[in-house]
PDB file of N, CA and C in Angstrom:
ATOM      1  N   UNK A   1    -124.814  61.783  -8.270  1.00  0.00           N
ATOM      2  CA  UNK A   1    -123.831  60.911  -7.659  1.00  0.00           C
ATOM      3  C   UNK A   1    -122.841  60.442  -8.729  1.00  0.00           C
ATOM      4  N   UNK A   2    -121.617  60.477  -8.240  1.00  0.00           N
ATOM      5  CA  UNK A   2    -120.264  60.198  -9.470  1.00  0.00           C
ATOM      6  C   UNK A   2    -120.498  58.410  -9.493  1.00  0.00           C
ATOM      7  N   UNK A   3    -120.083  58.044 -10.627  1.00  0.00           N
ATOM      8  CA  UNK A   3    -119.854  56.613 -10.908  1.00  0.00           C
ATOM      9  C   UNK A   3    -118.865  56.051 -10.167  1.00  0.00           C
ATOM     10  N   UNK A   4    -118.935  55.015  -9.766  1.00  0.00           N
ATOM     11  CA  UNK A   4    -117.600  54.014  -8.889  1.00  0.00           C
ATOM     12  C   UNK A   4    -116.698  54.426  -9.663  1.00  0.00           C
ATOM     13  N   UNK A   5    -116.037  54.132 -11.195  1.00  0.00           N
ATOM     14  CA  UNK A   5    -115.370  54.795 -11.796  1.00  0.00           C
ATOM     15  C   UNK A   5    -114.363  55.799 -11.323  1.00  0.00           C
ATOM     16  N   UNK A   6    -115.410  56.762 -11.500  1.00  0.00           N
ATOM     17  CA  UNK A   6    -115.283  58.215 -11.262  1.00  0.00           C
ATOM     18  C   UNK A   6    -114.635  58.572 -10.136  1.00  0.00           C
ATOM     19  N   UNK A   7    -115.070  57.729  -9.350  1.00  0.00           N
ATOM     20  CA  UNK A   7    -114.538  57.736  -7.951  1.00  0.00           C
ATOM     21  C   UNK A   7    -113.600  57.224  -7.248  1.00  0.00           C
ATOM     22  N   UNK A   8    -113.456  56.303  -8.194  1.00  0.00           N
ATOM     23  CA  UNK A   8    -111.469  55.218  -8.161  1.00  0.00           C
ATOM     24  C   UNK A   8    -110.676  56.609  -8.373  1.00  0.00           C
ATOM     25  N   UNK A   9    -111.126  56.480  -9.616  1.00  0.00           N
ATOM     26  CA  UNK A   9    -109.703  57.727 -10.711  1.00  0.00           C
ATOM     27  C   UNK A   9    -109.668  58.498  -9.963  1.00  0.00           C
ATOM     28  N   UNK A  10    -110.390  59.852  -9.285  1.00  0.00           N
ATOM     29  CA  UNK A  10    -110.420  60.854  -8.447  1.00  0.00           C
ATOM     30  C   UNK A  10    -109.079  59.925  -7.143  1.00  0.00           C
ATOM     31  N   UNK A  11    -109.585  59.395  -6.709  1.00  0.00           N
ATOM     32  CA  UNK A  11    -109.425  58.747  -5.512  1.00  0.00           C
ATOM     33  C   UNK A  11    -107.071  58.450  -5.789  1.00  0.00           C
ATOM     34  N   UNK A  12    -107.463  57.348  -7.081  1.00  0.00           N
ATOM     35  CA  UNK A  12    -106.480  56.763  -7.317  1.00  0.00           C
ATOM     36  C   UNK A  12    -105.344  58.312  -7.620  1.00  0.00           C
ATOM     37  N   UNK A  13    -105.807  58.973  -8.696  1.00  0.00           N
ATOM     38  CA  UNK A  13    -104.675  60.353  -8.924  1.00  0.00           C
ATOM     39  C   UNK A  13    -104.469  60.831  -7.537  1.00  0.00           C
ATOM     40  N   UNK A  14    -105.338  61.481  -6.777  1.00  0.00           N
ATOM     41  CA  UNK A  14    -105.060  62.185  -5.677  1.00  0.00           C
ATOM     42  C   UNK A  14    -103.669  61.152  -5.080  1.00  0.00           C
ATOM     43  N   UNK A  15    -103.328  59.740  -4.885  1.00  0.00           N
ATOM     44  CA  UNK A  15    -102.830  58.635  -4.051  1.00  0.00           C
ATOM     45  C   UNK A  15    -101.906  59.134  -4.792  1.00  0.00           C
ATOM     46  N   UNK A  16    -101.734  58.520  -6.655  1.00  0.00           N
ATOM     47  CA  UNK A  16    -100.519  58.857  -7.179  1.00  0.00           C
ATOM     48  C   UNK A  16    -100.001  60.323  -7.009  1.00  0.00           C
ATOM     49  N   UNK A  17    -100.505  61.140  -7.258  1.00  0.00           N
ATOM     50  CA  UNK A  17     -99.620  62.379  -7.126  1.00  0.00           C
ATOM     51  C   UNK A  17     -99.334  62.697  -5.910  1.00  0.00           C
ATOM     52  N   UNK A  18     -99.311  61.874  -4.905  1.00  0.00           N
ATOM     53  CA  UNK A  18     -98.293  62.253  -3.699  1.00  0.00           C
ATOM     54  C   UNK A  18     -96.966  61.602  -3.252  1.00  0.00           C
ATOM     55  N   UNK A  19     -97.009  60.146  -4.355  1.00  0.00           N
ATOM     56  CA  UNK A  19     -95.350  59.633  -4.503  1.00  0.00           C
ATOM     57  C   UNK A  19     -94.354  60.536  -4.913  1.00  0.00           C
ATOM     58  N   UNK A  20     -93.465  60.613  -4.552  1.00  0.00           N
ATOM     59  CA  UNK A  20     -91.923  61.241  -5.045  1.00  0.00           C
ATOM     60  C   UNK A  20     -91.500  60.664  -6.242  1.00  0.00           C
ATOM     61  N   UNK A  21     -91.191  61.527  -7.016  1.00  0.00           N
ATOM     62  CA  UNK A  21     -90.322  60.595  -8.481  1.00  0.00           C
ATOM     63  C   UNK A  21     -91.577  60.390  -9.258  1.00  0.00           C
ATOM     64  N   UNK A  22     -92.181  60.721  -9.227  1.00  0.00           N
ATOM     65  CA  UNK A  22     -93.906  60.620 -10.335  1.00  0.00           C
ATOM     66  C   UNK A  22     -94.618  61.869 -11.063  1.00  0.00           C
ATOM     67  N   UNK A  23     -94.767  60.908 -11.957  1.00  0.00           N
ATOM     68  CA  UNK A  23     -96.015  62.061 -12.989  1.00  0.00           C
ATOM     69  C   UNK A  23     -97.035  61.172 -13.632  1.00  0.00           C
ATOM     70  N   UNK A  24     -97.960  61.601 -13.526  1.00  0.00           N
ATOM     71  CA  UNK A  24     -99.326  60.689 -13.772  1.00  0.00           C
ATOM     72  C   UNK A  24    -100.462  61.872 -14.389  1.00  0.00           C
ATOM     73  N   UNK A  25    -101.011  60.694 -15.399  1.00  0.00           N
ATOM     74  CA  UNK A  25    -102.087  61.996 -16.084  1.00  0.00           C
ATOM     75  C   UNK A  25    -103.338  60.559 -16.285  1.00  0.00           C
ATOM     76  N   UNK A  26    -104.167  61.014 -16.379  1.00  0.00           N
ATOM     77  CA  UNK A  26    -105.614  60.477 -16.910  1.00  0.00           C
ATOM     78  C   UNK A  26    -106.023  60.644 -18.266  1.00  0.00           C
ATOM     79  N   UNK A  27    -106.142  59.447 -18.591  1.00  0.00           N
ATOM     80  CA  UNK A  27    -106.416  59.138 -20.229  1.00  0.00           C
ATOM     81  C   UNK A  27    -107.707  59.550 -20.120  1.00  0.00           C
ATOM     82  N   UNK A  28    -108.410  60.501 -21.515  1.00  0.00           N
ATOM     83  CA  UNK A  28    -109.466  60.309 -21.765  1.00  0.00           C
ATOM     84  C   UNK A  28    -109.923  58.548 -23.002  1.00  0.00           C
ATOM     85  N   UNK A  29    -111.056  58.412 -22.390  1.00  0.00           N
ATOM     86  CA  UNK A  29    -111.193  57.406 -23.036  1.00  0.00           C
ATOM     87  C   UNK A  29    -111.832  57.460 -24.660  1.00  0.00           C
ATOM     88  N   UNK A  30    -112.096  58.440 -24.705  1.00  0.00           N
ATOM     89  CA  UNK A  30    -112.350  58.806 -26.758  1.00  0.00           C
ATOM     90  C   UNK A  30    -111.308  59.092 -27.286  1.00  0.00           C
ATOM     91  N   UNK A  31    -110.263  58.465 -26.502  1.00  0.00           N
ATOM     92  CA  UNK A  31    -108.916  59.427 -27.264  1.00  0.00           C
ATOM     93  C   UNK A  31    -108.337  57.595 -28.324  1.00  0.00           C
ATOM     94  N   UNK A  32    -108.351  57.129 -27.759  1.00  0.00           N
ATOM     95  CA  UNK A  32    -108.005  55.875 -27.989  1.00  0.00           C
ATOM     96  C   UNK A  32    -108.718  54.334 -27.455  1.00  0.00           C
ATOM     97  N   UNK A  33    -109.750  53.831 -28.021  1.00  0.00           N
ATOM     98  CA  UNK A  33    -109.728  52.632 -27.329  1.00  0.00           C
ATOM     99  C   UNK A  33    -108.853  51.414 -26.900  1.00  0.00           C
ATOM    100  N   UNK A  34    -109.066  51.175 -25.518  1.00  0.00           N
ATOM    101  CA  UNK A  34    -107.800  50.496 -25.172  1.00  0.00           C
ATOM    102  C   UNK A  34    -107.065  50.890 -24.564  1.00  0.00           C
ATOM    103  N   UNK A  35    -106.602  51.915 -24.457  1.00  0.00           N
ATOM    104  CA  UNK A  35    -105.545  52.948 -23.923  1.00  0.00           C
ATOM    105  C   UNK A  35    -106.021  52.797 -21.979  1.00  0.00           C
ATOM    106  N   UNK A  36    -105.142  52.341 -21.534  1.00  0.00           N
ATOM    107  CA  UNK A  36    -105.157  52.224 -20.349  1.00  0.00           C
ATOM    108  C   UNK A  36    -105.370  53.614 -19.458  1.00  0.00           C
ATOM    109  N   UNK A  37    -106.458  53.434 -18.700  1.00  0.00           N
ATOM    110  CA  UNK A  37    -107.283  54.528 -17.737  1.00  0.00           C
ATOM    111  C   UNK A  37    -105.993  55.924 -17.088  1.00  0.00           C
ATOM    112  N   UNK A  38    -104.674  55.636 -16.879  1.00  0.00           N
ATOM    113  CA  UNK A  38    -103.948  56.439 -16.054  1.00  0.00           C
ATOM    114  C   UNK A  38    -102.511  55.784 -16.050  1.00  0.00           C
ATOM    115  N   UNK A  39    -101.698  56.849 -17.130  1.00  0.00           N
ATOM    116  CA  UNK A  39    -100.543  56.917 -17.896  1.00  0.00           C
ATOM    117  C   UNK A  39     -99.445  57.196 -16.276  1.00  0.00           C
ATOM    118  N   UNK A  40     -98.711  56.811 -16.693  1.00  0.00           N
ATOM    119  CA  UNK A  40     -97.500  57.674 -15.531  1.00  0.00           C
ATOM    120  C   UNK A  40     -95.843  57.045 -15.739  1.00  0.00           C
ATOM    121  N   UNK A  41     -95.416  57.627 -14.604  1.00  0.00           N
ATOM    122  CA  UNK A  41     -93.802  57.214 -14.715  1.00  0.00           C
ATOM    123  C   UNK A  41     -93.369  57.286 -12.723  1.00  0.00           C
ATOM    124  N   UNK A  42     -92.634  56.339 -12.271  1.00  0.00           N
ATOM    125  CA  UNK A  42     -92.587  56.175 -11.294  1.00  0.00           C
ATOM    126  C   UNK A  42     -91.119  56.060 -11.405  1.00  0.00           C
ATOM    127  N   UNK A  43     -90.120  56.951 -10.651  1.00  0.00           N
ATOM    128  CA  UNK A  43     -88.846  56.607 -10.602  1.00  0.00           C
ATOM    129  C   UNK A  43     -87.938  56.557 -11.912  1.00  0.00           C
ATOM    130  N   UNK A  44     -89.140  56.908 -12.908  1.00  0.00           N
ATOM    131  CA  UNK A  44     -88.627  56.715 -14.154  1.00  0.00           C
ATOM    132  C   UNK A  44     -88.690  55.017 -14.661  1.00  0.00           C
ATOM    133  N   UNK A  45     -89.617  54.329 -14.241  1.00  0.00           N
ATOM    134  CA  UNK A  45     -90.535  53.422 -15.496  1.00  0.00           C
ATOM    135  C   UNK A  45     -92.182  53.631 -15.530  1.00  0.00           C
ATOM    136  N   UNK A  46     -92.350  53.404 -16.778  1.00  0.00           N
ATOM    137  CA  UNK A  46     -93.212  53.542 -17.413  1.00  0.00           C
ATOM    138  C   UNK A  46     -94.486  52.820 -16.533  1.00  0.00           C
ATOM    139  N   UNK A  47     -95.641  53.295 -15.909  1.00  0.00           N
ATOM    140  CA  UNK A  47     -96.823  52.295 -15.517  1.00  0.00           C
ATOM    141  C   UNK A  47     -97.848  52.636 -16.078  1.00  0.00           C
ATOM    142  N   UNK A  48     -98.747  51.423 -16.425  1.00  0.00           N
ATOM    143  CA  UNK A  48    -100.265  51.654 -16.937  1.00  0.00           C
ATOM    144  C   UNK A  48    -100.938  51.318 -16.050  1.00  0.00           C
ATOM    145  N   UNK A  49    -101.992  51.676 -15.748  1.00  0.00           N
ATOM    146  CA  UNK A  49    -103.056  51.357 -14.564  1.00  0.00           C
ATOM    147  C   UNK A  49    -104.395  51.529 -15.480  1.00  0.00           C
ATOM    148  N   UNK A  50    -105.450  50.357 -15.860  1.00  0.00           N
ATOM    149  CA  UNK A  50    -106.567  50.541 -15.940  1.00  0.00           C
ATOM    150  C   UNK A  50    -107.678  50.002 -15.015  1.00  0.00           C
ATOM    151  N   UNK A  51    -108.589  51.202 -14.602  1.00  0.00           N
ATOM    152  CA  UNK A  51    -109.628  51.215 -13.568  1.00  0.00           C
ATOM    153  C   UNK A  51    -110.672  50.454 -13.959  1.00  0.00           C
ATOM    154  N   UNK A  52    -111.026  49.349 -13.037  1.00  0.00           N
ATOM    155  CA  UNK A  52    -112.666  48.919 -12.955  1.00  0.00           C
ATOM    156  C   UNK A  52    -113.385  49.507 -11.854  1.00  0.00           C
ATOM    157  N   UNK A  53    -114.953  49.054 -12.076  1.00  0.00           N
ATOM    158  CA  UNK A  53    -115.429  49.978 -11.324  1.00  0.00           C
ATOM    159  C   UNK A  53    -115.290  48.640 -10.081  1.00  0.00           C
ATOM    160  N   UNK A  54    -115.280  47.581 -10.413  1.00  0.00           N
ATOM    161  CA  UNK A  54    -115.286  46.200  -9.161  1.00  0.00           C
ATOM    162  C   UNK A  54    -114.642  45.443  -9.529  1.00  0.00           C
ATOM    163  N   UNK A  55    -113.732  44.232  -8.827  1.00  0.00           N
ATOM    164  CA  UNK A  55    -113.257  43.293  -9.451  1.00  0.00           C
ATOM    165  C   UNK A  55    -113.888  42.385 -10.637  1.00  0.00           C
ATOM    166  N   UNK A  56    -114.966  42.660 -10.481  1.00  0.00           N
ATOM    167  CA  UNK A  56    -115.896  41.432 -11.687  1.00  0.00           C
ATOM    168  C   UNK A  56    -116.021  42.456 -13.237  1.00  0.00           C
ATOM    169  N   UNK A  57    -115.857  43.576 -13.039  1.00  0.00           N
ATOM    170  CA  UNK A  57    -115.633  44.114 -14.382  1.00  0.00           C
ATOM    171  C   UNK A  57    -114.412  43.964 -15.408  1.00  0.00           C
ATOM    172  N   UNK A  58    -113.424  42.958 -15.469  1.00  0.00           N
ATOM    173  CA  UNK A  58    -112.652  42.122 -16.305  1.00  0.00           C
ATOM    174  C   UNK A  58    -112.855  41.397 -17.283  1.00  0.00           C
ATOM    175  N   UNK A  59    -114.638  41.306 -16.896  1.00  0.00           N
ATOM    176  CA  UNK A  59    -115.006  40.061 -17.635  1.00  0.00           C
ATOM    177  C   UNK A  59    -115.668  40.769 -18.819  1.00  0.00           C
ATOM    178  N   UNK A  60    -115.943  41.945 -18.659  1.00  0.00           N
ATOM    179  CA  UNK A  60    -116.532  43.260 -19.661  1.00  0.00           C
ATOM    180  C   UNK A  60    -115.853  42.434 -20.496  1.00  0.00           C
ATOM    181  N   UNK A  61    -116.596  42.827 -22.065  1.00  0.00           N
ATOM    182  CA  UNK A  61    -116.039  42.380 -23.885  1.00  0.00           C
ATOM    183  C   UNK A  61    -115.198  44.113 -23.561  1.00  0.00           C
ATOM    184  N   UNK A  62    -115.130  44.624 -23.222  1.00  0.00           N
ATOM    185  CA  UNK A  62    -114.505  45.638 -23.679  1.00  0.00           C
ATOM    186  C   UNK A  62    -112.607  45.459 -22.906  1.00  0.00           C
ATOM    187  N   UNK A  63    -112.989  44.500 -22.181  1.00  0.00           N
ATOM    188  CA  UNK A  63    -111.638  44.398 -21.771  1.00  0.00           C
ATOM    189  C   UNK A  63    -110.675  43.168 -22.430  1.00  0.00           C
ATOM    190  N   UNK A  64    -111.135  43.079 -23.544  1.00  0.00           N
ATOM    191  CA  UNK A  64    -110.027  42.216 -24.526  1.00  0.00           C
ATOM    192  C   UNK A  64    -109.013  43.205 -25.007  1.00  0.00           C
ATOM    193  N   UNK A  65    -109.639  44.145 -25.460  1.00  0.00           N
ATOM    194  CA  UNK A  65    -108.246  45.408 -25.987  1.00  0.00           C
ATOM    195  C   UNK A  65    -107.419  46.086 -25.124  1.00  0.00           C
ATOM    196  N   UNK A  66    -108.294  46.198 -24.133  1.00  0.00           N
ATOM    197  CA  UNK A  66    -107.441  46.999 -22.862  1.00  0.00           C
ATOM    198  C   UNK A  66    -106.376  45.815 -22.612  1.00  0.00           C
ATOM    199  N   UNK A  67    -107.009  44.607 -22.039  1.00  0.00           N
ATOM    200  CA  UNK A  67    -105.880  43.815 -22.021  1.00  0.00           C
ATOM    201  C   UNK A  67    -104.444  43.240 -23.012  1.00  0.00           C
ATOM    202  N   UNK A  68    -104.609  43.355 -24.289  1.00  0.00           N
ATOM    203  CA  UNK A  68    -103.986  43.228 -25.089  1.00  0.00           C
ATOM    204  C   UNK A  68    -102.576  44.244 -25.012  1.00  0.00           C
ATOM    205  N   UNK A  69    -103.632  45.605 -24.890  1.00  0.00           N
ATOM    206  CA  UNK A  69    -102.437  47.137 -24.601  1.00  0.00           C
ATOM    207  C   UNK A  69    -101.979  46.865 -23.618  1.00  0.00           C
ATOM    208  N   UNK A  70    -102.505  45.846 -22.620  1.00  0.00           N
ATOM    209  CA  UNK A  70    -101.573  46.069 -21.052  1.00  0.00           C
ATOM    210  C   UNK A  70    -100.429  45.003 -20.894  1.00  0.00           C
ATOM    211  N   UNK A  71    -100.926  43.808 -21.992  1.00  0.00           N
ATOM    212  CA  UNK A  71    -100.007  42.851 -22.424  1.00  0.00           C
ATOM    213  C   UNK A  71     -98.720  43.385 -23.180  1.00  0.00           C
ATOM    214  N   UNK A  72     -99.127  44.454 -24.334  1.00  0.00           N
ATOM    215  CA  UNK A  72     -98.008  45.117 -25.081  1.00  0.00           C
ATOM    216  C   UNK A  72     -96.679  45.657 -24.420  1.00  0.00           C
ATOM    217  N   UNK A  73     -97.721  46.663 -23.292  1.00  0.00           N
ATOM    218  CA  UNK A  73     -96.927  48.210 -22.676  1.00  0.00           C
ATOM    219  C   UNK A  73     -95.584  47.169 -21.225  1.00  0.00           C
ATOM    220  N   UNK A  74     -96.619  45.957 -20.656  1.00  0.00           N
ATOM    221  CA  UNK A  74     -95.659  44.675 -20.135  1.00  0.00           C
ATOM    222  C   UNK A  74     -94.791  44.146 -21.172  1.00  0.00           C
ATOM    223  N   UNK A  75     -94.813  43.484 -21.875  1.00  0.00           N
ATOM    224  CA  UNK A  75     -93.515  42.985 -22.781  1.00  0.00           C
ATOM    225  C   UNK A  75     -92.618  44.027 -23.178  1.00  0.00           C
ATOM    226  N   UNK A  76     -93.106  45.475 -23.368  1.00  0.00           N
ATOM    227  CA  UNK A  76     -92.154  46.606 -23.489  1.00  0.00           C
ATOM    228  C   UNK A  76     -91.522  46.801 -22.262  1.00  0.00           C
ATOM    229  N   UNK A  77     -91.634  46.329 -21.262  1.00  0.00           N
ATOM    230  CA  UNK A  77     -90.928  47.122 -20.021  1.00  0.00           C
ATOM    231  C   UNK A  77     -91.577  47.834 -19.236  1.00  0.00           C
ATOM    232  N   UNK A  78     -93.043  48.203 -19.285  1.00  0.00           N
ATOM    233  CA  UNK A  78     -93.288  48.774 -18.429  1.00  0.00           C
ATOM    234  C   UNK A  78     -94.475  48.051 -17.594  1.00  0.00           C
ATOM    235  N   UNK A  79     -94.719  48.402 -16.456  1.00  0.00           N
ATOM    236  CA  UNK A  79     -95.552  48.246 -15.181  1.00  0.00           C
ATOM    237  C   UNK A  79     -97.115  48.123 -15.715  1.00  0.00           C
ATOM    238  N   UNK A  80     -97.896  47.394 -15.206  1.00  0.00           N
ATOM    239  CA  UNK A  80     -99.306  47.156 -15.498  1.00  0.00           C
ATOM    240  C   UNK A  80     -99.770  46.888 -14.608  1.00  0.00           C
ATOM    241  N   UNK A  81    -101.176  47.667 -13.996  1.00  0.00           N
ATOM    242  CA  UNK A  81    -101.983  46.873 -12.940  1.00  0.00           C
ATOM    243  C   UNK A  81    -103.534  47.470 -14.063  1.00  0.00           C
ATOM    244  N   UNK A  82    -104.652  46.221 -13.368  1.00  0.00           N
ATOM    245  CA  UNK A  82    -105.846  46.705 -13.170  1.00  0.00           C
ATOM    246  C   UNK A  82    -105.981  46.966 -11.654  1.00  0.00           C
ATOM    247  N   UNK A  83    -107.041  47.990 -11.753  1.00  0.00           N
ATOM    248  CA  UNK A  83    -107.208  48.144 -10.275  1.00  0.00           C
ATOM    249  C   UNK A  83    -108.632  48.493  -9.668  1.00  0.00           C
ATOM    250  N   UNK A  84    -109.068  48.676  -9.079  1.00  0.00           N
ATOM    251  CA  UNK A  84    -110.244  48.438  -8.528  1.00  0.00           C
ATOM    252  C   UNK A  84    -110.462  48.611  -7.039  1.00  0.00           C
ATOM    253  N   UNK A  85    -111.711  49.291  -6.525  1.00  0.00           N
ATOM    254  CA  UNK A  85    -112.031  49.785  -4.982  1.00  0.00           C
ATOM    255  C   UNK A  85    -111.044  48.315  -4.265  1.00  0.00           C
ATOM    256  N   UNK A  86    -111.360  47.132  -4.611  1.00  0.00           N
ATOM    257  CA  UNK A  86    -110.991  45.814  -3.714  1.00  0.00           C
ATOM    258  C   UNK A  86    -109.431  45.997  -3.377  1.00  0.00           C
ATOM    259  N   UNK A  87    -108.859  46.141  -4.498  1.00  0.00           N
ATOM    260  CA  UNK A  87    -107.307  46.336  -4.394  1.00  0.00           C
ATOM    261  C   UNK A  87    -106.263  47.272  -4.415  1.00  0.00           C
ATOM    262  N   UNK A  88    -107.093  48.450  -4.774  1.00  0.00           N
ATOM    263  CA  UNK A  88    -106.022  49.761  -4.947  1.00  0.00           C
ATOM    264  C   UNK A  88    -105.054  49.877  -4.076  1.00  0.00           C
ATOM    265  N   UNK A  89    -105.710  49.438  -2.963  1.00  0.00           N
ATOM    266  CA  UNK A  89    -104.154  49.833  -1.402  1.00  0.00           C
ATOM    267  C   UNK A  89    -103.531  48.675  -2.068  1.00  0.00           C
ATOM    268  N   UNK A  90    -103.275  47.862  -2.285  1.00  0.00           N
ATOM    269  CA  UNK A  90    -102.203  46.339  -2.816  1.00  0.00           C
ATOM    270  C   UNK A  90    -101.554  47.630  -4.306  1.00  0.00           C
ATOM    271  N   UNK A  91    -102.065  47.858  -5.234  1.00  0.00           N
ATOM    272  CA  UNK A  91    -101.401  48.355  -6.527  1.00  0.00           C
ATOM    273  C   UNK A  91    -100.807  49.329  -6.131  1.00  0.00           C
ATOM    274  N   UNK A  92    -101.519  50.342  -5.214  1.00  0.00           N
ATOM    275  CA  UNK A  92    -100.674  51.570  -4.889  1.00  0.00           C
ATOM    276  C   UNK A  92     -99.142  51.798  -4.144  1.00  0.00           C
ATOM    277  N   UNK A  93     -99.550  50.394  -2.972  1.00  0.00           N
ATOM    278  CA  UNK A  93     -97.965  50.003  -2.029  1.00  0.00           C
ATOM    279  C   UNK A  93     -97.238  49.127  -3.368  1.00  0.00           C
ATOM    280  N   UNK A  94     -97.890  48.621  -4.670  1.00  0.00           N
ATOM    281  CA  UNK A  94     -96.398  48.334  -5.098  1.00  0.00           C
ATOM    282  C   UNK A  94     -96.358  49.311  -5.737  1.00  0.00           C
ATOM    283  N   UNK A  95     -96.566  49.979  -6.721  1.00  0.00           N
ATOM    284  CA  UNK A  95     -96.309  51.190  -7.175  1.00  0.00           C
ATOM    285  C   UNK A  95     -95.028  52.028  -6.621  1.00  0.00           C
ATOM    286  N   UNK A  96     -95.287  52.594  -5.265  1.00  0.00           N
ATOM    287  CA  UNK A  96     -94.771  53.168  -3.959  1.00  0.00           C
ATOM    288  C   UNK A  96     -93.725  52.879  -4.266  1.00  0.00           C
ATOM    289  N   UNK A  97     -93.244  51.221  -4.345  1.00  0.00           N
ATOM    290  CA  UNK A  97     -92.195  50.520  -4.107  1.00  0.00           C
ATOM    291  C   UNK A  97     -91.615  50.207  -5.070  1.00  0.00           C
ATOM    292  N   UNK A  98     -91.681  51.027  -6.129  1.00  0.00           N
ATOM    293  CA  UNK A  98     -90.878  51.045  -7.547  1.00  0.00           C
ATOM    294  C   UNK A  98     -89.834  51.959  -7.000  1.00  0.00           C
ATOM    295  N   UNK A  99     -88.371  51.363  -7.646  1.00  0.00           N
ATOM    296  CA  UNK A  99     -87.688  51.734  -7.352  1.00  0.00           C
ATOM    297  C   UNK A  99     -86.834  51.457  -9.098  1.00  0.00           C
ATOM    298  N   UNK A 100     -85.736  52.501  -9.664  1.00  0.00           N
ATOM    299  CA  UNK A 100     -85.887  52.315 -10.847  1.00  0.00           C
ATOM    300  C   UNK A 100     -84.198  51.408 -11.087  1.00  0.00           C
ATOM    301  N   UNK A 101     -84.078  51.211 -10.088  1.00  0.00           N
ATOM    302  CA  UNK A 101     -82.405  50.027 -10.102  1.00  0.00           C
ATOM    303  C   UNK A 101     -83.277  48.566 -10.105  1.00  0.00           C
ATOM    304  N   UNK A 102     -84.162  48.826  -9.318  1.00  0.00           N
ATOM    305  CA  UNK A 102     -84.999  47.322  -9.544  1.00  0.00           C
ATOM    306  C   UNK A 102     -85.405  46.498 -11.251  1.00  0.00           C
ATOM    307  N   UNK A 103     -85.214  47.402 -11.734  1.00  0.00           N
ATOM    308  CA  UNK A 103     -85.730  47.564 -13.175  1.00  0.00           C
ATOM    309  C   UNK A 103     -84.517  47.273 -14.052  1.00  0.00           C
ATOM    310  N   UNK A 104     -83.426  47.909 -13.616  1.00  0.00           N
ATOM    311  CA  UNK A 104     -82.266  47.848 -14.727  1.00  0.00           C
ATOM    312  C   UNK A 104     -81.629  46.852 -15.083  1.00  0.00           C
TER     313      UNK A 104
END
């Protein structure tokens, strides 16, 4: 049986790669700690999306760095969600609703 995890990301790429104006890839996580779960570009800005497996996994010690990078990649300009089985339909309709004049 795949991990909740496992089963967002599957779940979540399949959702992203059917917006228009997108490219989205999946971070491996030995590549960088911290590095937010699923890189992309929507309309042409930049979004980070990192996956929990439930809303209560935030509270993980491992999510001080992730948060820090998601604090960074936000003050740079680009888009940040965590996301999770509870909320993905909420991150995905705003996502959707990136539009890249909204931004300029």
């Amino acid at each position: 049986m795949k991990k909740a995890e496992t089963r967002l990301k599957e779940r979540c790429l399949t959702d992203l790669r059917k917006l228009p104006n997108s490219w989205w890839v999946k971070i491996q996580q030995v590549v960088i700690r911290g590095t937010p779960d699923i890189l992309g570009v929507k309309d042409g800005i930049f979004v980070a999306i990192e996956l929990k497996s439930d809303k209560n996994d935030v509270h993980d010690s491992r999510f001080k760095l992730q948060e820090y990078n998601l604090n960074c990649i936000g003050a740079a300009g680009g888009l940040v969600f965590v996301a999770h089985p509870e909320n993905w339909d909420e991150v995905l309709a705003k996502i959707a609703s990136v539009t890249k004049k909204e931004h300029l």
